[in-house]
N, C-alpha and C. Protein backbone atom coordinates (compact mmCIF):
# COMPACT_ATOMS: atom_id res chain seq x y z
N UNK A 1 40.21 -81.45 -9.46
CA UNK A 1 39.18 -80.91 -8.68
C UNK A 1 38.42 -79.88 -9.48
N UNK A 2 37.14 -79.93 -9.21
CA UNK A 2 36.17 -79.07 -10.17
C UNK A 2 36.18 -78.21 -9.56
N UNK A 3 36.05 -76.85 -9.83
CA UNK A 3 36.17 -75.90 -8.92
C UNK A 3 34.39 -75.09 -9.76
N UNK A 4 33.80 -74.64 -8.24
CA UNK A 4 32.22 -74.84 -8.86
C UNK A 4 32.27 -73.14 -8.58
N UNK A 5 31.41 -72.30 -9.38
CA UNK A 5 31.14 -70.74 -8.86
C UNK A 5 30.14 -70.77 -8.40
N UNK A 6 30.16 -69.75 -7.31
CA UNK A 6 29.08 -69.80 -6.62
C UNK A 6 27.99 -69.17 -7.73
N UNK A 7 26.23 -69.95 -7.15
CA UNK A 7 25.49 -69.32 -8.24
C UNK A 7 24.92 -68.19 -8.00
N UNK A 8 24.65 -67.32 -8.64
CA UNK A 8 24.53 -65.73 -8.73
C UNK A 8 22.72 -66.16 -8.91
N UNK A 9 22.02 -65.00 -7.47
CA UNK A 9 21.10 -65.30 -7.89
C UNK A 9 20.40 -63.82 -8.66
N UNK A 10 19.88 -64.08 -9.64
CA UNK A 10 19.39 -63.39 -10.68
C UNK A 10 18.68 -62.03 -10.19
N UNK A 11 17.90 -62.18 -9.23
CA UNK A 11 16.68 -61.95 -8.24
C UNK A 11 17.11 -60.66 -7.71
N UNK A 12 18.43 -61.14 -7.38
CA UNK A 12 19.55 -59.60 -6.85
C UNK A 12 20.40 -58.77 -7.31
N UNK A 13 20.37 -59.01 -8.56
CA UNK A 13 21.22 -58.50 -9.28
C UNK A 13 20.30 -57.09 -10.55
N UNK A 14 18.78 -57.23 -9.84
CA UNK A 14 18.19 -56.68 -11.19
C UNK A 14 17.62 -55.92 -9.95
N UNK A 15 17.22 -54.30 -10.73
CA UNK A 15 16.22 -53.51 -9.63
C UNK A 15 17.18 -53.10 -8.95
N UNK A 16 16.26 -52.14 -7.96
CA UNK A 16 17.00 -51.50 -6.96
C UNK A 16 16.31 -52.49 -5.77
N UNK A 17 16.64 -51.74 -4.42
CA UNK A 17 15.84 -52.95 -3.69
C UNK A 17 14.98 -52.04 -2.65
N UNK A 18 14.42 -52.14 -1.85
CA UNK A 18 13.05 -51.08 -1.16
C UNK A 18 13.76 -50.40 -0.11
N UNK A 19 15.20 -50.47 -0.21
CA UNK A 19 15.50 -49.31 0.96
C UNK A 19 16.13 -48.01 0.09
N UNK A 20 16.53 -48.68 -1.15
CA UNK A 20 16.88 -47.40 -1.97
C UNK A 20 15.79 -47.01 -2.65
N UNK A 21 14.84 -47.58 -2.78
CA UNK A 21 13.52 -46.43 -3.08
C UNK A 21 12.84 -45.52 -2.43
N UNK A 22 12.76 -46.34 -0.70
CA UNK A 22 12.73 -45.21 0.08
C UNK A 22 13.29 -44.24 0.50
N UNK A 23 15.12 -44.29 0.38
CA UNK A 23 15.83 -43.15 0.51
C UNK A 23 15.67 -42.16 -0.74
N UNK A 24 15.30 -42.67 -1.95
CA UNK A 24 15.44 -41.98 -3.47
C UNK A 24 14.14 -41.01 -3.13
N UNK A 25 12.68 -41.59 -2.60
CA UNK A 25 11.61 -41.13 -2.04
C UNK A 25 11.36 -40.17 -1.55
N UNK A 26 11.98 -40.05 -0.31
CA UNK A 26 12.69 -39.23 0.95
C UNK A 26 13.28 -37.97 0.07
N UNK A 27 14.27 -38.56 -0.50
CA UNK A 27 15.37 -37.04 -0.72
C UNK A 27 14.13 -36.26 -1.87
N UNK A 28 14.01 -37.01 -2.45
CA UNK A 28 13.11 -35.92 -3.79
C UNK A 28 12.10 -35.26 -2.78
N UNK A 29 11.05 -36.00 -1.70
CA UNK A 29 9.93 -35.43 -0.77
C UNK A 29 10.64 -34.15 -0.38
N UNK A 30 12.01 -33.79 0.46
CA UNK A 30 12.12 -32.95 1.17
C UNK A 30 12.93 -31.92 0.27
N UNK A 31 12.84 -32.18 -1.14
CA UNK A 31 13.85 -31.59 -1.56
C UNK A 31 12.31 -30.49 -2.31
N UNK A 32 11.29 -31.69 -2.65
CA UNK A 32 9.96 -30.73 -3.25
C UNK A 32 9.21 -29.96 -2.05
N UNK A 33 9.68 -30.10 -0.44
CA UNK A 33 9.16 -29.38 0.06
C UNK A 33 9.74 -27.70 0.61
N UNK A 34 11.36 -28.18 0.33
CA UNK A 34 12.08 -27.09 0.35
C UNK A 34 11.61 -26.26 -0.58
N UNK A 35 11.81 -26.42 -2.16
CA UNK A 35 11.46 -25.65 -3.21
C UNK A 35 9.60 -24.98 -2.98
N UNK A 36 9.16 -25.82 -2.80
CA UNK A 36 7.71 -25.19 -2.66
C UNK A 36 7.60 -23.65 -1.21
N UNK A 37 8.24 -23.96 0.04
CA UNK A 37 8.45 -23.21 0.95
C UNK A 37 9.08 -21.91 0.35
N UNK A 38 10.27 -21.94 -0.45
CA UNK A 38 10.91 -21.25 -1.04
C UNK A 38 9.86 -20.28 -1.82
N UNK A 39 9.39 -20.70 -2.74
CA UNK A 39 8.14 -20.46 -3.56
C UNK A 39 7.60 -19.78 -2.72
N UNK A 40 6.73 -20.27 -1.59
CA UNK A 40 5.21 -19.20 -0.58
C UNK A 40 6.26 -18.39 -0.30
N UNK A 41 7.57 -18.25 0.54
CA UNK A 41 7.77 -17.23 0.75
C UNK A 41 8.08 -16.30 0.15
N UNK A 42 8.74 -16.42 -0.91
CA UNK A 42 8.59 -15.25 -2.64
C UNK A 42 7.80 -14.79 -2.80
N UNK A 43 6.21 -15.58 -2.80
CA UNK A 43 4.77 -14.81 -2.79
C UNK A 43 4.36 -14.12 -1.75
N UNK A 44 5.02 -14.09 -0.70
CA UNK A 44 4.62 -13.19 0.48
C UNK A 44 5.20 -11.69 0.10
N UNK A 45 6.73 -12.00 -0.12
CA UNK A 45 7.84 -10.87 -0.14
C UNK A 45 7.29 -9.85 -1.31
N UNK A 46 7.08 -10.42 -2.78
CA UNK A 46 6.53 -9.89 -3.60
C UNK A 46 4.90 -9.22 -3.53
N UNK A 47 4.04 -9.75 -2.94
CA UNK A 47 2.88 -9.07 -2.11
C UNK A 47 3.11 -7.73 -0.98
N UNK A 48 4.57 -8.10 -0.34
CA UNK A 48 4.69 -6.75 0.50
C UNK A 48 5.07 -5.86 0.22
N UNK A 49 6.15 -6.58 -1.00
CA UNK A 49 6.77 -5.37 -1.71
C UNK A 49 5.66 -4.54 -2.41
N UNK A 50 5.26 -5.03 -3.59
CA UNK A 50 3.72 -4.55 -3.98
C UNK A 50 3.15 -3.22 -3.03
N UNK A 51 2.92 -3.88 -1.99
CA UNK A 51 1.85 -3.34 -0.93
C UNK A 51 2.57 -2.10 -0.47
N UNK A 52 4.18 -2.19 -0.27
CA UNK A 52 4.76 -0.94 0.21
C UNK A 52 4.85 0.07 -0.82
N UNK A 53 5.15 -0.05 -1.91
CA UNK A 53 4.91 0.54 -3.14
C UNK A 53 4.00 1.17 -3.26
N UNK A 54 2.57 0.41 -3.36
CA UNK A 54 0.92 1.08 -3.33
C UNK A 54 1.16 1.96 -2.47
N UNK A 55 1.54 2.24 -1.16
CA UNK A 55 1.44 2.84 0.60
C UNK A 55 2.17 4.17 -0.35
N UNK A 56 3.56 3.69 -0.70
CA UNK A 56 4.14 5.17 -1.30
C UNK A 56 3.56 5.87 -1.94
N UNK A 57 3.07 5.57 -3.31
CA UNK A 57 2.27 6.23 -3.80
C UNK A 57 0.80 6.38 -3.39
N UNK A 58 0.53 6.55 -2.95
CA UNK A 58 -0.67 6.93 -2.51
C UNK A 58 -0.25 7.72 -1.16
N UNK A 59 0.50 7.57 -0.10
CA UNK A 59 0.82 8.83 0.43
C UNK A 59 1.45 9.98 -0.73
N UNK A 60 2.24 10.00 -1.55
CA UNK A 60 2.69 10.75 -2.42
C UNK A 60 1.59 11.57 -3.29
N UNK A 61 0.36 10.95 -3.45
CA UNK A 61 -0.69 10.96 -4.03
C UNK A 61 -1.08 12.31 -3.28
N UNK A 62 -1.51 11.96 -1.91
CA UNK A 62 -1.87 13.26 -0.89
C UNK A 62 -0.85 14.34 -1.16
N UNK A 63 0.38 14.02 -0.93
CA UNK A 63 0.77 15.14 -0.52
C UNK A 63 0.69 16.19 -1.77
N UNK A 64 0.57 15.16 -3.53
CA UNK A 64 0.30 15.99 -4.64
C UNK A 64 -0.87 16.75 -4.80
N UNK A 65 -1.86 16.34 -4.07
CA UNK A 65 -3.59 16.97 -4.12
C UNK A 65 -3.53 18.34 -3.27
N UNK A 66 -2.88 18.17 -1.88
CA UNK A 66 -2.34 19.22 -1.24
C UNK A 66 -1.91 20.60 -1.85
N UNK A 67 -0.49 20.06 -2.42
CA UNK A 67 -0.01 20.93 -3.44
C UNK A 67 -0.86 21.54 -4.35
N UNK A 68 -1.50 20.82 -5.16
CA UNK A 68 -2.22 21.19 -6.27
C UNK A 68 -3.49 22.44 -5.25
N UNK A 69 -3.97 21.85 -4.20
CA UNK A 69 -5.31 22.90 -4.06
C UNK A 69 -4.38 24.07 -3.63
N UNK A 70 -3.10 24.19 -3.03
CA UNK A 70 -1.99 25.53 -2.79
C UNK A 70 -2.05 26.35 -3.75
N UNK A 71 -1.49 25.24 -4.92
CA UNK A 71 -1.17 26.34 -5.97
C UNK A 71 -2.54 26.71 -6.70
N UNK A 72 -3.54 25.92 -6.80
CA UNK A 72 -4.78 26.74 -7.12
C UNK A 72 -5.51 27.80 -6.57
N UNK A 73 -5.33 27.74 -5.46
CA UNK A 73 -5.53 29.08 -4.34
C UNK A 73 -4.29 30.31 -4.56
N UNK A 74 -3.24 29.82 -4.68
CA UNK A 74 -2.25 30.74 -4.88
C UNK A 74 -2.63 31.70 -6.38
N UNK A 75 -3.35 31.08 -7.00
CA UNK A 75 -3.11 31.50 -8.65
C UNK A 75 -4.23 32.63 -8.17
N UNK A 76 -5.59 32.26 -7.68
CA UNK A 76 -6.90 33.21 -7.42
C UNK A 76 -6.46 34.36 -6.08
N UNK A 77 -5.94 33.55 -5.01
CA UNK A 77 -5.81 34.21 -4.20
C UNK A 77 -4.68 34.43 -3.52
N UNK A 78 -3.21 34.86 -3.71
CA UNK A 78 -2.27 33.98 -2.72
C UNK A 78 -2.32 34.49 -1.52
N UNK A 79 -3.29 35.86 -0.56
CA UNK A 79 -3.27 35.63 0.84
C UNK A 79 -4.28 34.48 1.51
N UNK A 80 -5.09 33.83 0.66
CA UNK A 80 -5.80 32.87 0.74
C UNK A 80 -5.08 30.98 0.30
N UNK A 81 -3.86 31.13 0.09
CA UNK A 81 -3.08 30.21 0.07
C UNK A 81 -3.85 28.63 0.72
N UNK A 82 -4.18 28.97 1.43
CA UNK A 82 -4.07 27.46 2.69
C UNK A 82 -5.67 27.44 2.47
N UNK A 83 -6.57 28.11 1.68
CA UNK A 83 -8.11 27.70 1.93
C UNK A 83 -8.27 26.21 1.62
N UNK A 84 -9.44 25.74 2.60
CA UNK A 84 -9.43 24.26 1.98
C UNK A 84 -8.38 23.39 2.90
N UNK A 85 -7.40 23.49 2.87
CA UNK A 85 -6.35 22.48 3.42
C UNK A 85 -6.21 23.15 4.64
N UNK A 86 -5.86 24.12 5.50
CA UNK A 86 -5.86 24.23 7.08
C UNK A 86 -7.55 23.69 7.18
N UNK A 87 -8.10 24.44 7.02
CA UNK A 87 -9.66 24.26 7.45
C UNK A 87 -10.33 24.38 6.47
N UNK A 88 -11.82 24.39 6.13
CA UNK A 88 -12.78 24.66 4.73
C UNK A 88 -13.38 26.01 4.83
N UNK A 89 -13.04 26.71 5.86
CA UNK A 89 -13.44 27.74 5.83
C UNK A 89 -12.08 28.72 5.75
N UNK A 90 -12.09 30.35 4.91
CA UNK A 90 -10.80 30.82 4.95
C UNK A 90 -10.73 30.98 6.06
N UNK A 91 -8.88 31.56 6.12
CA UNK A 91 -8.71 31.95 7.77
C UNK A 91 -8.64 31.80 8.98
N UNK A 92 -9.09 30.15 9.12
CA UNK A 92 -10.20 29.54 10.13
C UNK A 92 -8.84 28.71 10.81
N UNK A 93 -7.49 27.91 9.75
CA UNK A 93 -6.51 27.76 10.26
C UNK A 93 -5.14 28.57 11.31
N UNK A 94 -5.72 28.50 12.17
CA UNK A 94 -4.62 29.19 12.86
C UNK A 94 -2.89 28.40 12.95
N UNK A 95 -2.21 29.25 13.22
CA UNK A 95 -0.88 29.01 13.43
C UNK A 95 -0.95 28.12 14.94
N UNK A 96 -0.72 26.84 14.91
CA UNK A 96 -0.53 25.83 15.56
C UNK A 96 -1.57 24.74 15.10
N UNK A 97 -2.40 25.24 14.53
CA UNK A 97 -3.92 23.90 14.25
C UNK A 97 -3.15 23.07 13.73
N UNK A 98 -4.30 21.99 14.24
CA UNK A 98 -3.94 20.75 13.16
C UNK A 98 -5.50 20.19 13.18
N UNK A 99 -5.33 19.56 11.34
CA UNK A 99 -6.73 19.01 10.77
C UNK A 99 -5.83 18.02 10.15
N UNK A 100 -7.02 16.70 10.75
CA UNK A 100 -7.06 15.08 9.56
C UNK A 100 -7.96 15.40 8.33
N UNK A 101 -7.40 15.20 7.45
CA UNK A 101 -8.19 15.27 6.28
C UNK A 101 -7.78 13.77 5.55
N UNK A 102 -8.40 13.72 4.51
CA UNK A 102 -8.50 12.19 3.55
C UNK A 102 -8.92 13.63 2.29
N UNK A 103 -8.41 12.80 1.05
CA UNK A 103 -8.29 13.69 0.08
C UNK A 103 -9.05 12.72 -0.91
N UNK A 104 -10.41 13.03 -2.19
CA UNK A 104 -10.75 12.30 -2.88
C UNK A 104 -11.15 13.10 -3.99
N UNK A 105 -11.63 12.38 -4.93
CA UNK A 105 -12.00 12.78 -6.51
C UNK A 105 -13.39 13.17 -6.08
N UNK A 106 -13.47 14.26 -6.63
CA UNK A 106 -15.07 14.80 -6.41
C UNK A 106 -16.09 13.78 -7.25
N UNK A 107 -15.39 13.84 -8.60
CA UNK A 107 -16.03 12.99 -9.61
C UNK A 107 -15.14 12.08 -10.79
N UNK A 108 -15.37 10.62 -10.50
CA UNK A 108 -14.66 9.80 -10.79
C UNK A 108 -14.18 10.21 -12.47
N UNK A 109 -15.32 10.60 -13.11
CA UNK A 109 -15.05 10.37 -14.77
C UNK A 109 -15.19 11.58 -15.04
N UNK A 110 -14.24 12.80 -14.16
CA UNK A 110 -13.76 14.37 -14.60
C UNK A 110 -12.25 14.40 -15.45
N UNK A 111 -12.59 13.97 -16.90
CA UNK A 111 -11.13 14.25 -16.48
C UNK A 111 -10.20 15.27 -16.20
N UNK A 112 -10.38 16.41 -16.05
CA UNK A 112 -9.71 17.11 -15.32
C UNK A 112 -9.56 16.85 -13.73
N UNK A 113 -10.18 15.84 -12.96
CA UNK A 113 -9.53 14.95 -11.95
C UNK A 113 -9.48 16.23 -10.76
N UNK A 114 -10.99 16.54 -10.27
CA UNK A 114 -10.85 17.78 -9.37
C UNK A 114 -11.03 16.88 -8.06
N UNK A 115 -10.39 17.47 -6.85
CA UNK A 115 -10.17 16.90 -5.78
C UNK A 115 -10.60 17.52 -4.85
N UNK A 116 -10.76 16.87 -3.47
CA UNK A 116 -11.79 17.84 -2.54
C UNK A 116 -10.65 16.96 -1.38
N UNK A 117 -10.46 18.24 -0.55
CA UNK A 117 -10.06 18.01 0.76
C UNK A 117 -11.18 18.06 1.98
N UNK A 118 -11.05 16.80 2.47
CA UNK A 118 -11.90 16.73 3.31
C UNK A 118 -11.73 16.28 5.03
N UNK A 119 -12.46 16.86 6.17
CA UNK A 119 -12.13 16.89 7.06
C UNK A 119 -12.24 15.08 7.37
N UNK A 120 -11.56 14.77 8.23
CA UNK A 120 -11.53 12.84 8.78
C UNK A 120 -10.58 13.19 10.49
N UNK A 121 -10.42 11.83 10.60
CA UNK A 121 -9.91 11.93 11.88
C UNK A 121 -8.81 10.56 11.70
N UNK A 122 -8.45 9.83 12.69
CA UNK A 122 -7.81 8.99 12.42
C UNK A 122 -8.07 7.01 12.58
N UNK A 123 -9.54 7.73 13.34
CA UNK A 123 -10.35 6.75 12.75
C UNK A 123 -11.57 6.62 12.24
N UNK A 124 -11.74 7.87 11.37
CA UNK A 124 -12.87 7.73 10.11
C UNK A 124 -12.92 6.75 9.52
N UNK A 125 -14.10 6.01 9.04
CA UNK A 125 -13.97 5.44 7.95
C UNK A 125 -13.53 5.32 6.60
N UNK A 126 -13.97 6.50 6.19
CA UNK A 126 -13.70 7.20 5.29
C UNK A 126 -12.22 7.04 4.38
N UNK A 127 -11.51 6.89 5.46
CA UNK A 127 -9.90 6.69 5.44
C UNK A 127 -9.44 5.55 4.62
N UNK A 128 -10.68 4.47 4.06
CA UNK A 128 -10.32 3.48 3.64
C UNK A 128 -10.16 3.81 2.21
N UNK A 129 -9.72 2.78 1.15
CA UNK A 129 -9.19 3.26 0.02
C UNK A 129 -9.48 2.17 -1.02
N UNK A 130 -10.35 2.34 -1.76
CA UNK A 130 -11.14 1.54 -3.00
C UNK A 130 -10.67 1.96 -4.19
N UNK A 131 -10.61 0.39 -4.80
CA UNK A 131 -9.99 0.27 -6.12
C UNK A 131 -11.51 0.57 -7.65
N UNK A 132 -11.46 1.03 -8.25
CA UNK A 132 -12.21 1.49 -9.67
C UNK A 132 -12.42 0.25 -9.96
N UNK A 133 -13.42 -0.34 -10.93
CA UNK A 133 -13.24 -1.01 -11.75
C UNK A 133 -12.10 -0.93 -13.29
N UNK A 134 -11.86 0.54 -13.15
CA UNK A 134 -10.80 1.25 -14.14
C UNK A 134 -9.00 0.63 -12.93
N UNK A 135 -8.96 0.27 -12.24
CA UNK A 135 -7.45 -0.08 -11.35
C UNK A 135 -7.60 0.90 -10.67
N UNK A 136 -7.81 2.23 -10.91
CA UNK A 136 -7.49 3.26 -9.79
C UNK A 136 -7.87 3.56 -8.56
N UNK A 137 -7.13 3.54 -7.75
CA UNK A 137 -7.30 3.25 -6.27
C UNK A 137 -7.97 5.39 -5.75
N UNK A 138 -9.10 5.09 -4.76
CA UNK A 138 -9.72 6.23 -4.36
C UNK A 138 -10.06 5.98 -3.04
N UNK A 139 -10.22 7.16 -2.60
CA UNK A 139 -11.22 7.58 -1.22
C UNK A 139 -12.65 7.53 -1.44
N UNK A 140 -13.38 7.96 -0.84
CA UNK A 140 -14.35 8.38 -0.71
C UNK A 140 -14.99 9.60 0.43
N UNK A 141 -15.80 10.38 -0.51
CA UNK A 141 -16.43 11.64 0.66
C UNK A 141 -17.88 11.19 1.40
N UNK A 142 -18.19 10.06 1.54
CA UNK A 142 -18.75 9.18 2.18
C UNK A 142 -19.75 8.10 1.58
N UNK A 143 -20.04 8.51 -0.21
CA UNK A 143 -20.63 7.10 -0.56
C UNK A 143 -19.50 6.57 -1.41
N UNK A 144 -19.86 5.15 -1.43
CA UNK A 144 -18.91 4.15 -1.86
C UNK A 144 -19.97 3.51 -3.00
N UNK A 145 -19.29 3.71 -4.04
CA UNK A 145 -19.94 3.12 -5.66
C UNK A 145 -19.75 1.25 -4.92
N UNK A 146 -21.15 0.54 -5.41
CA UNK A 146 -21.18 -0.71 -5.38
C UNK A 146 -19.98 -1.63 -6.15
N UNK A 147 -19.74 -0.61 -7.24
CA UNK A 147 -18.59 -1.91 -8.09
C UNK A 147 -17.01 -1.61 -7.82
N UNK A 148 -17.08 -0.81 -6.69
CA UNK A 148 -15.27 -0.55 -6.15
C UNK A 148 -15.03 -1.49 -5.28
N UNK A 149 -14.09 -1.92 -5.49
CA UNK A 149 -13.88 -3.34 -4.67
C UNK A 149 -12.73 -2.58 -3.47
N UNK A 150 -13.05 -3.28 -2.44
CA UNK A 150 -12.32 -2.86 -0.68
C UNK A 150 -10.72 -3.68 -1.15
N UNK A 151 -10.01 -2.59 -0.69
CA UNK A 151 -8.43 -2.87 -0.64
C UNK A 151 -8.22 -2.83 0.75
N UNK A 152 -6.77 -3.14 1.17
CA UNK A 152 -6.27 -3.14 2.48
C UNK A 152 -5.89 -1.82 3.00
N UNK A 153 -5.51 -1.06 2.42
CA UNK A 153 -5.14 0.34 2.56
C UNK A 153 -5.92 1.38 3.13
N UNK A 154 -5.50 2.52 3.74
CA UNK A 154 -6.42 3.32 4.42
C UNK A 154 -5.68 4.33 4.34
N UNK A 155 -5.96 5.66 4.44
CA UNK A 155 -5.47 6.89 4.51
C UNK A 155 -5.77 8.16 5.02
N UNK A 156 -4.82 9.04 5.75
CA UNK A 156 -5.00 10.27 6.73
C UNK A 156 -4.17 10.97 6.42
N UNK A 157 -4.42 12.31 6.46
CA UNK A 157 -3.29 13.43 6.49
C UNK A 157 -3.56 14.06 7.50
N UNK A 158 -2.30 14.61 8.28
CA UNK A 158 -2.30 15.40 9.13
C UNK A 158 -1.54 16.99 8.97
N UNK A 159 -2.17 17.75 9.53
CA UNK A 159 -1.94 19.18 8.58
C UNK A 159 -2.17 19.68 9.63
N UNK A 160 -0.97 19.97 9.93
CA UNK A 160 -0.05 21.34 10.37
C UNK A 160 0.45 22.22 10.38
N UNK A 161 -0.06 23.68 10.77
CA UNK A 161 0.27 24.87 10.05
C UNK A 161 1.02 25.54 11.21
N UNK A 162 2.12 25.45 10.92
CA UNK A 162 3.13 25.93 11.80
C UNK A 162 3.68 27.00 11.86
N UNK A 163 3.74 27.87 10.71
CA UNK A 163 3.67 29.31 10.82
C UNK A 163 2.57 30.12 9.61
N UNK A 164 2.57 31.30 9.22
CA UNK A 164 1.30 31.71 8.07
C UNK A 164 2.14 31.16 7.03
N UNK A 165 3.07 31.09 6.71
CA UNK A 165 3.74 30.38 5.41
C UNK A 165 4.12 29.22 5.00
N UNK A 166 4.28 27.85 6.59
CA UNK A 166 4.57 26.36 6.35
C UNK A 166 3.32 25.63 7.11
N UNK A 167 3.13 25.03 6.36
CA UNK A 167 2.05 23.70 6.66
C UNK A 167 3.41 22.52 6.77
N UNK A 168 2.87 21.68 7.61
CA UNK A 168 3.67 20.22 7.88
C UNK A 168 2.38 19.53 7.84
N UNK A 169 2.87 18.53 6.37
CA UNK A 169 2.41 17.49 6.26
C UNK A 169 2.48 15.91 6.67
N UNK A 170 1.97 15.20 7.54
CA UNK A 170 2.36 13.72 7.43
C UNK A 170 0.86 13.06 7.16
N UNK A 171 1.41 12.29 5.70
CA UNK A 171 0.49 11.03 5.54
C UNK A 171 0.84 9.84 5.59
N UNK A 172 -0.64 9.36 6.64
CA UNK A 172 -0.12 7.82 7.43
C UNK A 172 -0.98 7.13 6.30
N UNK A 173 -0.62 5.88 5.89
CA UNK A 173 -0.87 4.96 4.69
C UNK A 173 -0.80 3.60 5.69
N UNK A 174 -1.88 3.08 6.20
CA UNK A 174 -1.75 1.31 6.39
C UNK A 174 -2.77 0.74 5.97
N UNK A 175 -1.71 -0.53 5.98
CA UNK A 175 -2.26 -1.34 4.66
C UNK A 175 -1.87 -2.99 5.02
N UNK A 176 -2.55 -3.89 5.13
CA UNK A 176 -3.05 -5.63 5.23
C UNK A 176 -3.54 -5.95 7.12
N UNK A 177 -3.84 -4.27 7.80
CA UNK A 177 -4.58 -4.83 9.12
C UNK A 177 -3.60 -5.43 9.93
N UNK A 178 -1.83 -4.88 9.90
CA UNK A 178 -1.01 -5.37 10.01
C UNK A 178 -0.75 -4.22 11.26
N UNK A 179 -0.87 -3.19 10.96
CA UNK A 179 -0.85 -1.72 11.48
C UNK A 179 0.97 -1.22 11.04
N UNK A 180 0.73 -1.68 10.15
CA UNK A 180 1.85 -1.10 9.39
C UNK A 180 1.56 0.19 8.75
N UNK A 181 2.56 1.65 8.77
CA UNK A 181 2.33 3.17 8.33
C UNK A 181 3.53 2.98 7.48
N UNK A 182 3.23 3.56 6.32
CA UNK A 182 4.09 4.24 5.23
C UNK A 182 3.73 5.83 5.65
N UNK A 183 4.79 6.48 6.28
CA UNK A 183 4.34 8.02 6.66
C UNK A 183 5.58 8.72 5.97
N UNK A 184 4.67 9.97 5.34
CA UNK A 184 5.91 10.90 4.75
C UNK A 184 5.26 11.70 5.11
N UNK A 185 6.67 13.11 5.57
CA UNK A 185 6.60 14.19 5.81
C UNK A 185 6.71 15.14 5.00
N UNK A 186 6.30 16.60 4.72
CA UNK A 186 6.86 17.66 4.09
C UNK A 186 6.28 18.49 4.36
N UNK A 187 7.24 19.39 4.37
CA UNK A 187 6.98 20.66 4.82
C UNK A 187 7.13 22.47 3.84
N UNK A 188 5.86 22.50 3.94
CA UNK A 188 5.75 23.96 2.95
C UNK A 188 6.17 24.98 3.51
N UNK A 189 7.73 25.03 2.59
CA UNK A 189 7.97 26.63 3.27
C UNK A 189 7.88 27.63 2.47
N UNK A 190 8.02 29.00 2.65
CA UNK A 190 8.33 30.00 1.32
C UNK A 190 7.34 29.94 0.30
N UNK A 191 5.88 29.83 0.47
CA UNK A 191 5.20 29.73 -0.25
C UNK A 191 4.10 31.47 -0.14
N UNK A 192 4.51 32.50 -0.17
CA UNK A 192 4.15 32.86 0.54
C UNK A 192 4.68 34.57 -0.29
């Protein structure tokens, strides 16, 4: 008896066949959509981080301009300490006031980098915060140079003079229209 093998057809034995291309399809699709998701949300996190960073420094920024017009008053005058920062006129701060101010460069290309405290509220315009064509981020005392480009950021100080010797500072910093505040406090004591 001949014993016959079955014949092998060729046809099936080569290739994959169209359900394993569509599963091979499938897994790579959801595997490039995981990784890409992964990806946008890294670019978000790294944008906020960024953004909270900017908020710090630049409240930090205030509270250094602050300081600085103290101790420049302190050097000419120290019972005149607080001119400028309670109010623009001496004296004019009493023990309980409070003034919004926004703090800016009188003149962009000083470099000695003189600063002017200026009265705002908390929804001045003013409060908003433009980048240089140089990177450096500014205020404005109400004109805005054509080639400063608009950032998300905005800024207020609130100034509180709580006895003749401490001012309480908080600067509110928001930033992407989110109404998100980066706020720091400090408080001047013993200056005096």
């Amino acid at each position: 008896m001949l014993l016959m093998s079955p014949k092998k057809n060729k046809n099936m034995e080569k290739g994959f066949s169209i359900i394993e291309v569509v599963v091979a399809i499938g897994i790579i699709s959801i595997s490039f959509v995981v990784l890409m998701s992964l990806f946008a949300f890294n670019m978000r996190m790294e944008i906020q981080s960024r953004d909270k960073v900017v908020a710090s420094y630049l409240a930090q920024e205030a509270i250094e301009v602050i300081r600085q017009t103290r101790d420049n008053n302190w050097d000419t005058s120290p019972n005149l300490w607080d001119q400028g920062i309670t109010a623009d006129d001496p004296g004019v701060g009493a023990i309980g006031s409070t003034r919004y101010a926004i703090v800016y460069k009188t003149d962009l290309n000083d470099t000695a980098q003189a600063w002017s405290v200026a009265d705002s509220s908390e929804t001045d315009p003013n409060r908003k915060i433009y980048m240089t064509p140089a990177g450096n981020y500014t205020q404005t005392g109400g004109i805005v140079d054509p080639a400063w480009k608009s950032t998300s950021f905005a800024r207020v100080i609130k100034i509180e003079k709580e006895t003749d010797h401490d001012l309480k500072l908080t600067v509110d910093v928001q930033y992407n229209g989110l109404q998100k505040a980066e706020v720091i406090s400090y408080i001047y004591e013993g200056w005096h």
